[in-house]
N, C-alpha and C. Protein backbone atom coordinates (compact mmCIF):
# COMPACT_ATOMS: atom_id res chain seq x y z
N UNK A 1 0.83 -1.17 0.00
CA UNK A 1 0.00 0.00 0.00
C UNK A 1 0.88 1.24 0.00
N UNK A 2 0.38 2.41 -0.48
CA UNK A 2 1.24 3.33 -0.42
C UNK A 2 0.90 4.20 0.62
N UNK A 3 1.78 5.00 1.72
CA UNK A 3 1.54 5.40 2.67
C UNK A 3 2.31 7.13 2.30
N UNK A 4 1.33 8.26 2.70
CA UNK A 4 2.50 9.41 2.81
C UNK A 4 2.67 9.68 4.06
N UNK A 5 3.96 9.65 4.42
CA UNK A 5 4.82 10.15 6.09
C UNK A 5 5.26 11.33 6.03
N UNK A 6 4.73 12.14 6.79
CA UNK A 6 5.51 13.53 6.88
C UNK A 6 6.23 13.15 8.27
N UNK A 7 7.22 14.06 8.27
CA UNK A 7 8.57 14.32 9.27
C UNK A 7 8.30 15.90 10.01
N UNK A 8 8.19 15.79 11.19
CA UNK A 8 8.14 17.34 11.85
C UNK A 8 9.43 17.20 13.21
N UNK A 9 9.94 17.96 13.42
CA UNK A 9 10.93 18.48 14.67
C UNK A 9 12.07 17.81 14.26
N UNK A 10 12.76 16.68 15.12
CA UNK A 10 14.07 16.16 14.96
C UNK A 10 14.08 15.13 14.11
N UNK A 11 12.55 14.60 13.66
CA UNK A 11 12.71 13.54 12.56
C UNK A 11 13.01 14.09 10.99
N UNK A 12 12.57 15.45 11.36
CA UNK A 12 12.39 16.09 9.76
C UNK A 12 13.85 15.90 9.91
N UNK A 13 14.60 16.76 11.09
CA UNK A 13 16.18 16.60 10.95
C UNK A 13 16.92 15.29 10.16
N UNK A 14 15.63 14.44 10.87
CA UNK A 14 17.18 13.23 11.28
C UNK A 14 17.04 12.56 9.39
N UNK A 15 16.06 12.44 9.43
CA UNK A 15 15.21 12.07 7.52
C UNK A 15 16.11 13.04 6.63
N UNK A 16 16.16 14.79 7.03
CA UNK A 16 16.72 15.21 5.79
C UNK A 16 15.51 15.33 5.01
N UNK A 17 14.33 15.10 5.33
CA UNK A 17 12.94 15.22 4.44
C UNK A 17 11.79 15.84 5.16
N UNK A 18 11.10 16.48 4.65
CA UNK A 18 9.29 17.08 5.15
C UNK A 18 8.51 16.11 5.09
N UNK A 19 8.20 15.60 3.97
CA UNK A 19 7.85 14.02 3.63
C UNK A 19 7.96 12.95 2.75
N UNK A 20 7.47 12.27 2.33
CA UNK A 20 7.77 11.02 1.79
C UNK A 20 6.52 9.70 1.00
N UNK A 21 6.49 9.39 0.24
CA UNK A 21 5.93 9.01 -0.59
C UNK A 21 6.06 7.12 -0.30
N UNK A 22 5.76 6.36 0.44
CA UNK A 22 6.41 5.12 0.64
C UNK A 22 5.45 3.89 -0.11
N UNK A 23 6.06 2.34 -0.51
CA UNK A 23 5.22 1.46 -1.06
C UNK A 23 5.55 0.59 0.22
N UNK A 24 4.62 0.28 1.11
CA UNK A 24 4.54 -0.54 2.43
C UNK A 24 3.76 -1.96 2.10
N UNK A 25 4.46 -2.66 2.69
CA UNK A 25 3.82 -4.18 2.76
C UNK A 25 3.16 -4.35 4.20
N UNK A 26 3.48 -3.65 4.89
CA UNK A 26 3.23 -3.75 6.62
C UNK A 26 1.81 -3.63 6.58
N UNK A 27 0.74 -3.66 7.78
CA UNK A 27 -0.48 -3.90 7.73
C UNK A 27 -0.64 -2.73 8.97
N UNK A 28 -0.14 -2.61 10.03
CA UNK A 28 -0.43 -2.00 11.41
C UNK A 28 0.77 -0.66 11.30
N UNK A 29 0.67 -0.23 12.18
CA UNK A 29 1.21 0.63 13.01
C UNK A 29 2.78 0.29 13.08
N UNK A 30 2.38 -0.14 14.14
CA UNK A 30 3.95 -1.05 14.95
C UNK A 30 4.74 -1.58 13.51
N UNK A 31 3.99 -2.17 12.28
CA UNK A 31 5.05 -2.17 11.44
C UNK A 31 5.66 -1.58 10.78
N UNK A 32 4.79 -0.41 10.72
CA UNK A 32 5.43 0.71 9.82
C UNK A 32 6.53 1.81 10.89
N UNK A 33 6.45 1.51 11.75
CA UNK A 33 7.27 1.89 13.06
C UNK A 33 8.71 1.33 12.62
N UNK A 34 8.41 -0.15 12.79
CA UNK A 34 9.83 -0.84 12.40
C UNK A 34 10.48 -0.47 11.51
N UNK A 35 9.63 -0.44 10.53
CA UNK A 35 9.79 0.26 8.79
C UNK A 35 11.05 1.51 8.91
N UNK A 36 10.58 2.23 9.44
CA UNK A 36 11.33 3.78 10.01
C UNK A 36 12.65 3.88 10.53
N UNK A 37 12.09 2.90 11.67
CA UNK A 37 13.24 2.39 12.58
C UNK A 37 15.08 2.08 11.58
N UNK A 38 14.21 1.17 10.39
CA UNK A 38 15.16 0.40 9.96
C UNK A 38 15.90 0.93 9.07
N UNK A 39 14.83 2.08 8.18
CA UNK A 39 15.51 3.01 7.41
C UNK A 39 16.28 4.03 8.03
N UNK A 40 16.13 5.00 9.08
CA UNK A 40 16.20 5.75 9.28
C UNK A 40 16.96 5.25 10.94
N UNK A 41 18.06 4.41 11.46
CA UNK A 41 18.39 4.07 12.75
C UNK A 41 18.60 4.82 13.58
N UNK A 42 18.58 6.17 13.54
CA UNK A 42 18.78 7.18 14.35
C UNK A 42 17.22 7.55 15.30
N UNK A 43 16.09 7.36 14.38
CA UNK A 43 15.12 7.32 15.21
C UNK A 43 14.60 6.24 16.20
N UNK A 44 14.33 6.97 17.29
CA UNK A 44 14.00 6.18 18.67
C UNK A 44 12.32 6.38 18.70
N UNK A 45 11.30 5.49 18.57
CA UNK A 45 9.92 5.57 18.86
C UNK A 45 9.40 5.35 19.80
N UNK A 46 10.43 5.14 20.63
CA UNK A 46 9.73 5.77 22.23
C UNK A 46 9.66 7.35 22.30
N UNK A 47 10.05 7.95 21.36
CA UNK A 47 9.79 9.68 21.60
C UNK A 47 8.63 10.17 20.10
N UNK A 48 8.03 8.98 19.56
CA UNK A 48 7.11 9.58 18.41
C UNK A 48 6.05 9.99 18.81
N UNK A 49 5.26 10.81 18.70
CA UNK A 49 3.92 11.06 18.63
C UNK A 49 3.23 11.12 16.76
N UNK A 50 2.08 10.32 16.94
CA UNK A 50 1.65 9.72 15.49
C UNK A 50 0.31 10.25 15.46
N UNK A 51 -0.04 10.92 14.44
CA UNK A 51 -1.17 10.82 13.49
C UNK A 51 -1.45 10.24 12.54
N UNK A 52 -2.82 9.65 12.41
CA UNK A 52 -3.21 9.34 11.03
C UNK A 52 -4.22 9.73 10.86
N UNK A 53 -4.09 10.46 9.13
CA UNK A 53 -5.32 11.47 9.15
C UNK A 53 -5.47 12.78 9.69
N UNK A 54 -4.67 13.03 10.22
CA UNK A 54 -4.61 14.14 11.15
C UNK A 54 -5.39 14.10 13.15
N UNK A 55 -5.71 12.60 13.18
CA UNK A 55 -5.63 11.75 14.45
C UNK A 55 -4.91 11.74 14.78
N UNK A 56 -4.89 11.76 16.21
CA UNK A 56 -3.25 11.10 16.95
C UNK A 56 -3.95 10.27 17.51
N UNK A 57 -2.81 8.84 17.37
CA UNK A 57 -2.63 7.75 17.92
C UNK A 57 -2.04 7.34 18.81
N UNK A 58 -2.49 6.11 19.69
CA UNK A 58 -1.74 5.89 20.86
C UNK A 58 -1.33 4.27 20.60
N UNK A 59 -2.27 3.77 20.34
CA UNK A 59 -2.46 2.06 20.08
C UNK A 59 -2.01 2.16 18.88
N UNK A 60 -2.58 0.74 18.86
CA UNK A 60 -1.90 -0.38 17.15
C UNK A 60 -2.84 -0.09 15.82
N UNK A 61 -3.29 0.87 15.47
CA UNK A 61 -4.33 0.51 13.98
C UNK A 61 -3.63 0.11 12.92
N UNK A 62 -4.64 -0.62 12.46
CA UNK A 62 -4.23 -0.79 10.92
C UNK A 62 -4.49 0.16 9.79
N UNK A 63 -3.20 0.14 9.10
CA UNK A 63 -3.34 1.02 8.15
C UNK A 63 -4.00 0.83 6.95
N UNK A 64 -4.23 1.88 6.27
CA UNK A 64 -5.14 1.80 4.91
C UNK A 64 -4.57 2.86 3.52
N UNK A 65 -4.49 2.35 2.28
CA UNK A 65 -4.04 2.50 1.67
C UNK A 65 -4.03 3.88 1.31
N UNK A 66 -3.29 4.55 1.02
CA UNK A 66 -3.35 6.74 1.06
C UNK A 66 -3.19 7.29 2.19
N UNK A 67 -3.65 6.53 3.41
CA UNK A 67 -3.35 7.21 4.74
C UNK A 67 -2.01 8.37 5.13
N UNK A 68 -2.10 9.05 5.43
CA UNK A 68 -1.18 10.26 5.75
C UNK A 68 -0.63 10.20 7.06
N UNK A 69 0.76 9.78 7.56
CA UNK A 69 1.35 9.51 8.95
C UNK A 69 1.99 10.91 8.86
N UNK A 70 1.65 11.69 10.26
CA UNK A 70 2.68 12.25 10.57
C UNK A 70 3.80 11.85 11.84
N UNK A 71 4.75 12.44 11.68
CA UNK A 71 5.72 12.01 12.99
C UNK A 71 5.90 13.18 13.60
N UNK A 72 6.23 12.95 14.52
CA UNK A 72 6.15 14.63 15.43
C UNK A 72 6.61 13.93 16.61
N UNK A 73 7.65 14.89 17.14
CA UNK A 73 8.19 14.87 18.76
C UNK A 73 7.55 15.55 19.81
N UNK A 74 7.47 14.62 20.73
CA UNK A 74 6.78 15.25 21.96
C UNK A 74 6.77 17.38 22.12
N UNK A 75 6.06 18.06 22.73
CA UNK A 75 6.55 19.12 22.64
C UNK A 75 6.96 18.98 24.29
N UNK A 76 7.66 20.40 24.54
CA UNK A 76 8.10 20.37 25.89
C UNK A 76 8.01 21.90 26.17
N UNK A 77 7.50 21.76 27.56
CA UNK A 77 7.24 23.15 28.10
C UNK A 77 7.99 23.81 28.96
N UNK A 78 7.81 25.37 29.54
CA UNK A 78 8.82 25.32 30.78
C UNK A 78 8.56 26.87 30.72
């Protein structure tokens, strides 16, 4: 399926990209996590915060074909 991922804060950094155009075999979440992981080893997804659709997610959904992921880092206050 084809998925578009946008990149916001230190992922846009760490990618070198805004977003991205991908052909995924993965079905869920958590795989397209790995997906990231594997391309990109510098990212840690214990610090992602995820949308799909412009949802944010907490759990496992499955994905659907055109769906729009964003990645985004926690914000922090003070």
């Amino acid at each position: 399926m084809r998925l578009k991922i946008l990149y916001f804060g230190i992922f846009r950094d760490i990618t070198g990209k805004y977003s991205e155009i991908i052909d995924f075999e993965g079905k869920y979440l958590v795989d397209l996590k790995e997906y990231i992981k594997k391309k990109y080893p510098e990212i840690a997804d214990d610090n992602m915060i995820i949308s799909i659709n412009f949802r944010y997610v907490e759990n496992n959904p499955e994905l659907n074909e055109n769906d729009e992921i964003a990645i985004m880092s926690p914000v922090n206050g003070g």
